[in-house]
Protein backbone atom coordinates (compact mmCIF):
# COMPACT_ATOMS: atom_id res chain seq x y z
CA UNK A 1 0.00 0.00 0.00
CA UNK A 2 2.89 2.46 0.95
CA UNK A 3 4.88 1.35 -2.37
CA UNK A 4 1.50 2.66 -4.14
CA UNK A 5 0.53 5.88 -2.28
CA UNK A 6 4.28 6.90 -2.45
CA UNK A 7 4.01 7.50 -6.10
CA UNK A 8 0.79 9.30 -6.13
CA UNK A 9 2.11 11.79 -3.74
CA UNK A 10 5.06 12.15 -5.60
CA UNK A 11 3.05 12.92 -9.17
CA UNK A 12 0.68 14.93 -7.34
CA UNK A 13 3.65 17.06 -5.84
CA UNK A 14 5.26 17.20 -9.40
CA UNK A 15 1.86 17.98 -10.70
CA UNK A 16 1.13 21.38 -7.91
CA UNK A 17 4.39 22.14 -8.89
CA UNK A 18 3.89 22.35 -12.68
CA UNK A 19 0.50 23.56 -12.17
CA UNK A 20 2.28 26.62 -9.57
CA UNK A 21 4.84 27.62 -12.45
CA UNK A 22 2.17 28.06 -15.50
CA UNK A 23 0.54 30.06 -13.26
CA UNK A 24 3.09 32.73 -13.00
CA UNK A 25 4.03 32.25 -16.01
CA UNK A 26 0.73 31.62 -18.20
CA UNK A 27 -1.63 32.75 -15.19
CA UNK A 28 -3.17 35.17 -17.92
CA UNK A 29 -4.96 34.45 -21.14
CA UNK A 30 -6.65 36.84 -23.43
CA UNK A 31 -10.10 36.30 -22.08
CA UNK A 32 -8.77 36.12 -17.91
CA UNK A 33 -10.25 38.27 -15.51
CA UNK A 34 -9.73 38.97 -11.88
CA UNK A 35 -12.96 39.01 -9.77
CA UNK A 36 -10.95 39.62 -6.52
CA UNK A 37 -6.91 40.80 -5.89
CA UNK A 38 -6.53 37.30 -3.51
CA UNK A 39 -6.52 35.37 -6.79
CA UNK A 40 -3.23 36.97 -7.83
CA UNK A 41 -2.41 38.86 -4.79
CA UNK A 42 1.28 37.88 -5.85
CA UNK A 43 0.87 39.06 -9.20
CA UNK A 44 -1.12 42.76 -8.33
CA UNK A 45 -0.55 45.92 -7.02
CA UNK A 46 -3.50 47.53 -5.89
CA UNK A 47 -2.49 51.37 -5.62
CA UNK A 48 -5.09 53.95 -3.42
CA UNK A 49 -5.31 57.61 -4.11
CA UNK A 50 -5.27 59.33 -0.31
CA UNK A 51 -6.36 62.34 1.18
CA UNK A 52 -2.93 64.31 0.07
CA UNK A 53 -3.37 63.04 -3.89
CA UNK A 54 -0.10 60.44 -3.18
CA UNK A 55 -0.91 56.38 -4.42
CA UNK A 56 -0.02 54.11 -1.47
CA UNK A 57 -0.21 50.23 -1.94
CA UNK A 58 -2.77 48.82 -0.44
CA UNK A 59 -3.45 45.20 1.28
CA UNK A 60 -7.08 44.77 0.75
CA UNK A 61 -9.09 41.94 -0.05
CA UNK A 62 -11.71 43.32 -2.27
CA UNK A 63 -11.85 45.88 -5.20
CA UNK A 64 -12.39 49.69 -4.33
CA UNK A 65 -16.09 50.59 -5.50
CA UNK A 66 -17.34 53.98 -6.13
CA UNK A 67 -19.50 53.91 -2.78
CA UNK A 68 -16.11 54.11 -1.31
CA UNK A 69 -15.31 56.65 -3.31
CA UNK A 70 -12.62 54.80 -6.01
CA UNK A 71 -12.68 54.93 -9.53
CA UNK A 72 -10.55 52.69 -11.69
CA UNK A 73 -8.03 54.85 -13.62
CA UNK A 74 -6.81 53.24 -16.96
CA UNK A 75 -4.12 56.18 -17.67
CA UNK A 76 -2.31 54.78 -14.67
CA UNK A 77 -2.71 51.57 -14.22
CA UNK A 78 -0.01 49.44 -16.09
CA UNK A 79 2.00 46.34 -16.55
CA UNK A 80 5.53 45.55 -16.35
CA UNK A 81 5.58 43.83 -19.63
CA UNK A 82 3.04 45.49 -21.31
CA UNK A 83 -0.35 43.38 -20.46
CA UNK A 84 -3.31 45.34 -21.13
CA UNK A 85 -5.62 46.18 -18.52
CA UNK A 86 -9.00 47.26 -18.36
CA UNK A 87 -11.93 47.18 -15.77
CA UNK A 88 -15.51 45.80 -16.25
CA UNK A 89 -18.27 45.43 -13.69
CA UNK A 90 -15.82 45.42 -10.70
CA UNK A 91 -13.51 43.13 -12.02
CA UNK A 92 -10.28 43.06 -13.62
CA UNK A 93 -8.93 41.97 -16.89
CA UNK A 94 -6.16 41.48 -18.43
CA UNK A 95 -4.92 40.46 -21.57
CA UNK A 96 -1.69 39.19 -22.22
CA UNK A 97 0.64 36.23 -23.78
CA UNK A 98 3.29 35.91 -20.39
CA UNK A 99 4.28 36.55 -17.23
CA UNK A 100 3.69 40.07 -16.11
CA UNK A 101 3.08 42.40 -12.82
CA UNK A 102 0.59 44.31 -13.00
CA UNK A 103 -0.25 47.98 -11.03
CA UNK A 104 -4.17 48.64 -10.51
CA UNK A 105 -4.62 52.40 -9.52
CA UNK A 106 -7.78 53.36 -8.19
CA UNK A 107 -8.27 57.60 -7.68
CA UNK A 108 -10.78 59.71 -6.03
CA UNK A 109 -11.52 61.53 -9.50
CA UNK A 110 -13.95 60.00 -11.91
CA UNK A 111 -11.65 59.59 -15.31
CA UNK A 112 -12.80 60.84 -18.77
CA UNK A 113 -11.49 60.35 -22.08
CA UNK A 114 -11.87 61.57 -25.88
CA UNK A 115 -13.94 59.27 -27.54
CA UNK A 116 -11.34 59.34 -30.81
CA UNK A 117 -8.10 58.65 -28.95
CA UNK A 118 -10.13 55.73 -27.00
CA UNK A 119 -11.86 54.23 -30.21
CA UNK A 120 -8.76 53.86 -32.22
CA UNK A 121 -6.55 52.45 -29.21
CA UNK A 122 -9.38 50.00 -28.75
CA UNK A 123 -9.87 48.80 -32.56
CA UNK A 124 -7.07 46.28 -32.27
CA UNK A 125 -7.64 44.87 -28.81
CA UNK A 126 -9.70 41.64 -27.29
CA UNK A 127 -7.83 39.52 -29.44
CA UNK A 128 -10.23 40.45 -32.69
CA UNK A 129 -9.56 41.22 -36.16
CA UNK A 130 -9.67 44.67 -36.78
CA UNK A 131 -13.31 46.36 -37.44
CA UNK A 132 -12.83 50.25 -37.67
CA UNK A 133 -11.78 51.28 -40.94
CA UNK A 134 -9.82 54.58 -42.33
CA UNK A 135 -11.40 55.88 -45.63
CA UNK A 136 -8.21 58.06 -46.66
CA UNK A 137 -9.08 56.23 -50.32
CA UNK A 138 -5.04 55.43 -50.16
CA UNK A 139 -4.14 54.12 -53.10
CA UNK A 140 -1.86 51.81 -51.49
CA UNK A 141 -4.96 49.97 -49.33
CA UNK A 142 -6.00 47.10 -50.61
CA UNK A 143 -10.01 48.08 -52.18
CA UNK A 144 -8.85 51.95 -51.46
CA UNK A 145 -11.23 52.34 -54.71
CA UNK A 146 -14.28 51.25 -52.45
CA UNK A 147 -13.40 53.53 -49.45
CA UNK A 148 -15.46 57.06 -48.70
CA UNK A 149 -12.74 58.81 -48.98
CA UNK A 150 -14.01 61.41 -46.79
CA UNK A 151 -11.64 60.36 -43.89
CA UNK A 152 -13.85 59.15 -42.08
CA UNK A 153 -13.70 56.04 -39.08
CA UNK A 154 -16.43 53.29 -40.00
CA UNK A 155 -17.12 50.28 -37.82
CA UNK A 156 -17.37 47.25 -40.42
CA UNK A 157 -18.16 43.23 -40.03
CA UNK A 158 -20.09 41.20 -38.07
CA UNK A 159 -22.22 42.26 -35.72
CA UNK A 160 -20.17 39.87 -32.98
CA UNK A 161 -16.81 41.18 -33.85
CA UNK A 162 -17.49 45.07 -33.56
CA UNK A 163 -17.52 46.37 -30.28
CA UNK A 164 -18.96 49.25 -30.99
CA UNK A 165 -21.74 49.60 -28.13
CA UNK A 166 -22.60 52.90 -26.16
CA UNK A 167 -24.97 53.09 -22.99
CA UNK A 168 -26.60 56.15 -22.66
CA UNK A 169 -28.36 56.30 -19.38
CA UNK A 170 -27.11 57.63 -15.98
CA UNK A 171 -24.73 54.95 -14.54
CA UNK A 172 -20.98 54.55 -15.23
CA UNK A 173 -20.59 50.90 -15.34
CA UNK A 174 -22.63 47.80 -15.21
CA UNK A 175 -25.24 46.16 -18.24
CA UNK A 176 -27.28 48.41 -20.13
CA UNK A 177 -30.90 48.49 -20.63
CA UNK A 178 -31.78 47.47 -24.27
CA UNK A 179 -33.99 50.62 -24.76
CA UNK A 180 -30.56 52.61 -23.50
CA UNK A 181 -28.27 50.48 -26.04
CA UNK A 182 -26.47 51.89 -29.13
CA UNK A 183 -23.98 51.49 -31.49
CA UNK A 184 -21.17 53.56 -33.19
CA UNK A 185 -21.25 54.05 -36.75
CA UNK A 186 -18.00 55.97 -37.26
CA UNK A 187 -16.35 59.02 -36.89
CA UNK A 188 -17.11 61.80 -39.03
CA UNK A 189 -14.90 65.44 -39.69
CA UNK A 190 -17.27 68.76 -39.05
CA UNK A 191 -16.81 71.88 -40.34
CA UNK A 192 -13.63 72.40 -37.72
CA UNK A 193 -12.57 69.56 -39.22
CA UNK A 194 -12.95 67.53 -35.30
CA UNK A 195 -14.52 64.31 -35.10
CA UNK A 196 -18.05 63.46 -34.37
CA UNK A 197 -19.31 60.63 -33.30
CA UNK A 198 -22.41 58.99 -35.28
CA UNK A 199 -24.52 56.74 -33.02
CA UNK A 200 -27.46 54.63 -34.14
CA UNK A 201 -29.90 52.59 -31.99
CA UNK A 202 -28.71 49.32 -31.37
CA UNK A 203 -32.94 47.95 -31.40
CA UNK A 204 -35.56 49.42 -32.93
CA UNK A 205 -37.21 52.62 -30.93
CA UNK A 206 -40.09 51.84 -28.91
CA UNK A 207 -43.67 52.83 -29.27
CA UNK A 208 -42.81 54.65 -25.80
CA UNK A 209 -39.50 56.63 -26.74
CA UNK A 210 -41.27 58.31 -30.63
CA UNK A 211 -44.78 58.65 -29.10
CA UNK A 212 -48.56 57.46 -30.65
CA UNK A 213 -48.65 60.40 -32.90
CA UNK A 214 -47.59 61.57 -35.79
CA UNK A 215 -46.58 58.88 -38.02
CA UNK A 216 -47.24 55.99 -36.32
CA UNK A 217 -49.31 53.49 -37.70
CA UNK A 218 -51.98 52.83 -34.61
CA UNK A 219 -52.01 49.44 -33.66
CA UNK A 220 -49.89 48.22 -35.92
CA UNK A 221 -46.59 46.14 -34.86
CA UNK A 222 -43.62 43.36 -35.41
CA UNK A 223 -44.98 40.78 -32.98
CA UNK A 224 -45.40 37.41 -34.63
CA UNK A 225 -42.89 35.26 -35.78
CA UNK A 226 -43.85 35.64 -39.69
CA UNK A 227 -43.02 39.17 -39.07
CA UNK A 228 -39.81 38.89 -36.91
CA UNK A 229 -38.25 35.98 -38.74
CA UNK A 230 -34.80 37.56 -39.45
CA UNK A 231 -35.06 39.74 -36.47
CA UNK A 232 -31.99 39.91 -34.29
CA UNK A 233 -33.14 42.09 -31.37
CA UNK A 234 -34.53 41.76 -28.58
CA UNK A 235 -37.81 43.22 -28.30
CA UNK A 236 -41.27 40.96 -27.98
CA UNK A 237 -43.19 43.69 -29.87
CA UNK A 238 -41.90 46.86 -32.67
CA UNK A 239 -44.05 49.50 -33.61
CA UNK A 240 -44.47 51.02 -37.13
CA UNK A 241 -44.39 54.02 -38.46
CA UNK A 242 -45.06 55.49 -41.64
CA UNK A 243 -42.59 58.38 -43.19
CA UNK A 244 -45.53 60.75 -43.19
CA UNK A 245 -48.76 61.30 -42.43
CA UNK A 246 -51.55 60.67 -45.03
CA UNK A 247 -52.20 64.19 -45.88
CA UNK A 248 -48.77 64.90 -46.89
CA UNK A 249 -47.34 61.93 -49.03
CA UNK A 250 -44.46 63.81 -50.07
CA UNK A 251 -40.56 62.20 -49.68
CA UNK A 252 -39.27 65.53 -48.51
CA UNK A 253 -37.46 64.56 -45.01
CA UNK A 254 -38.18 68.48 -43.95
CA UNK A 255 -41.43 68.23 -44.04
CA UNK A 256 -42.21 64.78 -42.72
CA UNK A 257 -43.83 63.72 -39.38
CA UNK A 258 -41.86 61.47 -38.69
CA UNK A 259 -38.61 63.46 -39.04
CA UNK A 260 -40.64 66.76 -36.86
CA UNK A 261 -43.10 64.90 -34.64
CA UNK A 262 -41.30 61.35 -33.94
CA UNK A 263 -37.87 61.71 -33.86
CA UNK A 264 -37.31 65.46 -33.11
CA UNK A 265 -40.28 65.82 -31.08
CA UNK A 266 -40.92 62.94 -28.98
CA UNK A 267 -37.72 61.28 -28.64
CA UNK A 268 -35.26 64.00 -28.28
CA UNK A 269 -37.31 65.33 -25.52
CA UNK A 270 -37.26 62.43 -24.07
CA UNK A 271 -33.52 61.54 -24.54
CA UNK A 272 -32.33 65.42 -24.01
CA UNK A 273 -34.05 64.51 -20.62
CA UNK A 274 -32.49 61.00 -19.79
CA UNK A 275 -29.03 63.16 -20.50
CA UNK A 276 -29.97 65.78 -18.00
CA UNK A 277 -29.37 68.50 -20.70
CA UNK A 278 -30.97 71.50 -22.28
CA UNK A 279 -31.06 72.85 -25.65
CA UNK A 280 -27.78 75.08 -24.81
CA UNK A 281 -25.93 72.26 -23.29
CA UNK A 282 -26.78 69.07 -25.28
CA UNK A 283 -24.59 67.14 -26.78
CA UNK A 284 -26.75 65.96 -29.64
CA UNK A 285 -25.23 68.49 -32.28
CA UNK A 286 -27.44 70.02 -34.58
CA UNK A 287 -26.33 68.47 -38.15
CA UNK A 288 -26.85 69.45 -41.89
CA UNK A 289 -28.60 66.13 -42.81
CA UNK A 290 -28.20 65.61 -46.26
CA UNK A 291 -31.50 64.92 -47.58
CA UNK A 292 -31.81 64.99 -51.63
CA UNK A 293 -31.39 61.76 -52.03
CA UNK A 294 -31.10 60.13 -55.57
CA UNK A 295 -32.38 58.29 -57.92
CA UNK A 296 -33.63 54.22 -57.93
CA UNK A 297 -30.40 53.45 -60.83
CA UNK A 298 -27.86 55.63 -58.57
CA UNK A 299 -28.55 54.04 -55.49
CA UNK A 300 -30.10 50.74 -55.45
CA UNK A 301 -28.23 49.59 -58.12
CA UNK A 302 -24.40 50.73 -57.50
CA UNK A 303 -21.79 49.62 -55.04
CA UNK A 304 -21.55 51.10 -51.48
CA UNK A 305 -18.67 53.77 -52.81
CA UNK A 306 -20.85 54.96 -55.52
CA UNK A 307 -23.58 55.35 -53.75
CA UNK A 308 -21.54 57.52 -51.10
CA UNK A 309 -20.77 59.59 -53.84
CA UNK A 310 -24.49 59.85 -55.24
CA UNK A 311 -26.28 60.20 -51.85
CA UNK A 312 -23.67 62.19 -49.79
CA UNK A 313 -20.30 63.20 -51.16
CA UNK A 314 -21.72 65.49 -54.25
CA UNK A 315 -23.76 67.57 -52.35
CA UNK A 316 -21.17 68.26 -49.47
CA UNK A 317 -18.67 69.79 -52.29
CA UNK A 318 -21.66 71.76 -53.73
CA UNK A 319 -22.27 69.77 -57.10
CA UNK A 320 -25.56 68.25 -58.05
CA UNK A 321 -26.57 65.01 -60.30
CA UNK A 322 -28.63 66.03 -63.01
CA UNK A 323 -30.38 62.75 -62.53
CA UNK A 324 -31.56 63.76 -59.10
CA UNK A 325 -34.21 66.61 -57.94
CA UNK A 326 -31.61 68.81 -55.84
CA UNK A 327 -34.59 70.01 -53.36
CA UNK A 328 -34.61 69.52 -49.43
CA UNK A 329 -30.81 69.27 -50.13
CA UNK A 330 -29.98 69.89 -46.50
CA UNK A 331 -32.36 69.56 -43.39
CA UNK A 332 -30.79 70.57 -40.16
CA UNK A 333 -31.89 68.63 -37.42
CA UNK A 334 -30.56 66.45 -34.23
CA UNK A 335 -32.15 63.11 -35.18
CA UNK A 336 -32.38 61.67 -38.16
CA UNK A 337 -32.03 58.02 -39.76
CA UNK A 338 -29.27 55.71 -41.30
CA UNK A 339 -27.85 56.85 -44.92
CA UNK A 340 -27.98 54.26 -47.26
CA UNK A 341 -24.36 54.46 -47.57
CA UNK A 342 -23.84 54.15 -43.76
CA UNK A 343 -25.59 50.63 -43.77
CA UNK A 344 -23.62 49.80 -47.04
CA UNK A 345 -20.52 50.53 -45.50
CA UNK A 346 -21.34 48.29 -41.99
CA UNK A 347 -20.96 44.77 -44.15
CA UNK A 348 -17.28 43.98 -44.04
CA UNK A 349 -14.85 45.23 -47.04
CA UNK A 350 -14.76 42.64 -48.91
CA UNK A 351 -18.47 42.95 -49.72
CA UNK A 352 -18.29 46.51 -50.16
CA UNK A 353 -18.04 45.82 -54.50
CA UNK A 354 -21.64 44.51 -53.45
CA UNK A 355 -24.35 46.36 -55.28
CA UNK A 356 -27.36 46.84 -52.99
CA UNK A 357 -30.21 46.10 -54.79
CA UNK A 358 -29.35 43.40 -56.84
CA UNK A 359 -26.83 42.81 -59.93
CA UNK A 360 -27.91 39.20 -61.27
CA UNK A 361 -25.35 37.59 -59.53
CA UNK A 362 -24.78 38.57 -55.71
CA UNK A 363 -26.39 41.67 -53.43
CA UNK A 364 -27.32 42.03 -49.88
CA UNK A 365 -29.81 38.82 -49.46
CA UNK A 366 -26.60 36.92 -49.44
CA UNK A 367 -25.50 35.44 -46.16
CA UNK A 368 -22.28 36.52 -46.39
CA UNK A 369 -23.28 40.15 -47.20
CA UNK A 370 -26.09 40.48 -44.65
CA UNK A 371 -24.38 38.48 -41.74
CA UNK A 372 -21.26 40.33 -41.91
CA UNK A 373 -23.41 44.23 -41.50
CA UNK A 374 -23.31 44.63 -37.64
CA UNK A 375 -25.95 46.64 -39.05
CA UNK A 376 -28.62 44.49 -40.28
CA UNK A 377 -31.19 43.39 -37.83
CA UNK A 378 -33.21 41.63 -40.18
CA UNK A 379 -36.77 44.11 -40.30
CA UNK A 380 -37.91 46.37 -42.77
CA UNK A 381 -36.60 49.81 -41.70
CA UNK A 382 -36.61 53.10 -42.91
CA UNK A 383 -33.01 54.78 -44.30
CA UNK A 384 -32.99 59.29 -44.38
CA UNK A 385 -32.86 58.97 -48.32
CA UNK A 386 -35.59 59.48 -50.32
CA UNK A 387 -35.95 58.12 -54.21
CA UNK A 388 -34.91 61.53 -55.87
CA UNK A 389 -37.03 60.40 -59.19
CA UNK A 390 -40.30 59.88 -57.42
CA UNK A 391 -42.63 62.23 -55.49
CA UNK A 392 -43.65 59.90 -52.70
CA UNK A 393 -40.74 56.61 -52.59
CA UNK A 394 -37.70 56.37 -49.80
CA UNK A 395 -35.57 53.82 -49.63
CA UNK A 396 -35.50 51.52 -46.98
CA UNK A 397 -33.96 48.18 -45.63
CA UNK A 398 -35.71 45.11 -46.60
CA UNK A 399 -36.28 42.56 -43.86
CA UNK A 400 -33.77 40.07 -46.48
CA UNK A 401 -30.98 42.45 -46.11
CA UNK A 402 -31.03 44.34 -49.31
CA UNK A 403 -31.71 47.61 -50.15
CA UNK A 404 -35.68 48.81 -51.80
CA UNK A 405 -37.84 51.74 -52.03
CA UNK A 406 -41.28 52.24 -51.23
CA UNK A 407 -44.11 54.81 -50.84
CA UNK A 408 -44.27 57.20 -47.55
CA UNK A 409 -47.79 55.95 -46.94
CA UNK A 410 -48.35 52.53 -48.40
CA UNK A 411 -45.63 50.94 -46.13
CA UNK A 412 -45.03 51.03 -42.52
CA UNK A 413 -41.65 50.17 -41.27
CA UNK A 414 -39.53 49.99 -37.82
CA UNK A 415 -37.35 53.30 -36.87
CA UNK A 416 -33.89 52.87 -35.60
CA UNK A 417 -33.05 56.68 -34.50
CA UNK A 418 -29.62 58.20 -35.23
CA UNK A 419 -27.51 61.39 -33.95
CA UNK A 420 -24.02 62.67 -33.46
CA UNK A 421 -21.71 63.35 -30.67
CA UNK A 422 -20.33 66.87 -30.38
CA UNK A 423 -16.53 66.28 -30.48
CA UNK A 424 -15.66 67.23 -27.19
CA UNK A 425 -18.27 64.74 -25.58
CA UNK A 426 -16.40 62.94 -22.56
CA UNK A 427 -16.77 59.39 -21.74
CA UNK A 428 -15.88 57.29 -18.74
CA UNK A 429 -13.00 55.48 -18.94
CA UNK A 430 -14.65 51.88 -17.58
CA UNK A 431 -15.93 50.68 -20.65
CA UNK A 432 -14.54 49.09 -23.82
CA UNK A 433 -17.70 49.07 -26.22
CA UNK A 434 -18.82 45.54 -25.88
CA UNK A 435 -22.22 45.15 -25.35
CA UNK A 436 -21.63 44.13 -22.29
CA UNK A 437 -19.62 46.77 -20.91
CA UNK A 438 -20.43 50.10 -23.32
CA UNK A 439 -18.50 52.96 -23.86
CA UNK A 440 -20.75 55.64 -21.52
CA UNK A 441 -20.90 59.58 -21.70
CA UNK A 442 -20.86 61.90 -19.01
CA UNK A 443 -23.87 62.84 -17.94
């Protein structure tokens, strides 16, 4: 009996011993996070903030929280070897591919950041490929030809691999309410030539956030599962809205109820209000939405680039398409709706030679199209653009994935709302953009 238990010890010892040394030196993977500093009190640093503004090193057994008065800081918190740290839901992770020792600082200030700076140090982490994409139109990029080339940041892929989420409600960490969830578009140069953000409602809006008037269609919803087949969200029941009311029936965005009464009516109030802002101190910008549109052959039918250029680009440099109606060229407004172009340019790049509508051979029906747009979510939904060769047709998303047009007031379709960031918006530095732990702005 001792001849056999004598070797088990002895494996098991060689075993803890093994098992000791690839945790010090492997004790971190990409995905590893630290719910409390005894797992690796060997390993961390925790670093207080006190009363005279000096960091001390502290022996505690549980993370600082905010009721204590601590807030993570990311600027100073670092690794000897360069593991990446980051803080989510009062834990810690890290990401790295060897040993390290790692220094979590915790101050008395709450820290901000600028949205750009944090976006484009965060495209390339979490161990996925990249997703936010530079439209310079370099000539040296592979597909530079299908690019904006507005210089512009666009998140592209699937809807998994872009972290691209933003709560906006009044905490500063922790999951997000789906009514509260959005997503980033890109970043897009103003007048001053600073970056804005573009945001976009991760679900479709609620019956309770654009109201029971102006252009919505009473009583009538996405609820069964014929009619939310493809949908990816997560609401039991979506209301519809027309583009209009009956008695107008034109495609002019300015004059639309759904663009006065529904989106800057009823939901900015309301979201103005979740933000604790004003008018003066909002910041929802007030944007030049550009509003011609185009025709049915200069949109549905071209590639994501082209249609950039037919919907957007021309009328920014001040020249017009003598195909296209230039009327309602510019509606200024703080909410408005996805650009065709801006859901073209959400499918990953290699789909971006893609034409919209359909070109006998391949368009956005096709799995690999639709499934890589972090930007489909599978309902018929209204785009900004109207159909510049008809009085009354806008295009819109079809529940399939493609792009189609239709009548103001013979279809009804879901509204996903959209806005920009002023540039100098500030944002807490706990969250990485995942959905779940979202970039947040200061309230």
């Amino acid at each position: 009996m001792k001849n056999i238990i004598k070797p088990i010890l002895i494996v098991l010892l060689i075993s803890s011993i093994i098992l000791n040394i690839f945790f010090v030196c492997k004790y971190f993977d990409n995905k590893y996070i630290i719910t409390n500093p005894l797992e690796r009190s060997n390993l961390l640093s925790i670093m207080l903030q006190d009363n005279e503004g000096n960091y001390v090193k502290s022996d505690r057994t549980t993370w600082p929280t905010e009721e204590e008065g601590y807030y993570f800081s990311s600027s100073l918190s670092w690794c000897e070897n360069g593991s990446e740290l980051s803080w989510e839901n009062n834990k810690v992770r890290v990401k790295t591919i060897s040993s390290d020792k790692c220094y979590i600082y915790f101050s008395h200030e709450k820290e901000f950041f600028n949205i750009t700076e944090k976006l484009l140090a965060d495209a390339n982490k979490l161990g996925q490929t990249p997703t936010l994409y530079y439209h310079d139109g370099d000539a040296a990029d592979s597909g530079s030809n299908q690019e904006a080339r507005d210089y512009s940041y666009r998140y592209s892929g699937a809807s998994d691999k872009v972290n691209n989420y933003v709560c906006i409600d009044s905490k500063t960490e922790g999951s997000c309410d789906n009514n509260d969830l959005y997503r980033i578009i890109g970043l897009f140069k103003n007048s001053d030539e600073q970056y804005e953000m573009k945001l976009i409602k991760y679900d479709y809006a609620t019956e309770d956030q654009l109201g029971t008037n102006g252009a919505r269609t009473t009583g009538s919803n996405y609820s069964s599962y014929s009619d939310k087949q493809y949908y990816k969200g997560k609401l039991s029941t979506i209301p519809r809205y027309y583009w209009t009311s009956s008695e107008n029936r034109s495609n002019l965005w300015k004059g639309s109820t759904l663009y006065e009464t529904n989106l800057n009516g009823t939901f900015l109030t309301a979201l103005e209000g979740k933000l604790g802002v004003t008018e003066d101190n909002s910041p929802i910008t007030t944007h030049d939405w550009i509003t011609a549109g185009n025709t049915w052959a200069n949109i549905a039918m071209q590639t994501v680039a082209t249609v950039y250029q037919n919907e957007i680009k021309q009328y920014d440099r001040g020249t017009t398409n003598p195909n296209a109606s230039v009327v309602d060229e510019k509606t200024p407004a703080k909410i408005g709706l996805m650009y065709v172009s801006d859901y073209g340019f959400a499918t990953s790049p290699e789909n971006w030679e893609t034409n919209l509508f359909d070109d006998r051979s391949q368009d956005y029906r096709l799995d690999n199209v639709k499934n890589n747009n972090w930007m489909y979510m599978g309902l018929h939904e209204w785009t900004i653009t109207r159909q510049a060769n008809s009085s009354d047709c806008v295009f819109y998303i079809y529940d399939l994935g493609r792009v189609s047009s239709d009548g103001v007031h013979s279809l009804n379709n879901a509204v996903r709302p959209s806005f920009y960031l002023s540039s100098d918006t500030k944002f807490y530095s706990g969250g990485n953009g995942t959905i779940d732990t979202p970039y947040r702005i200061e309230i």
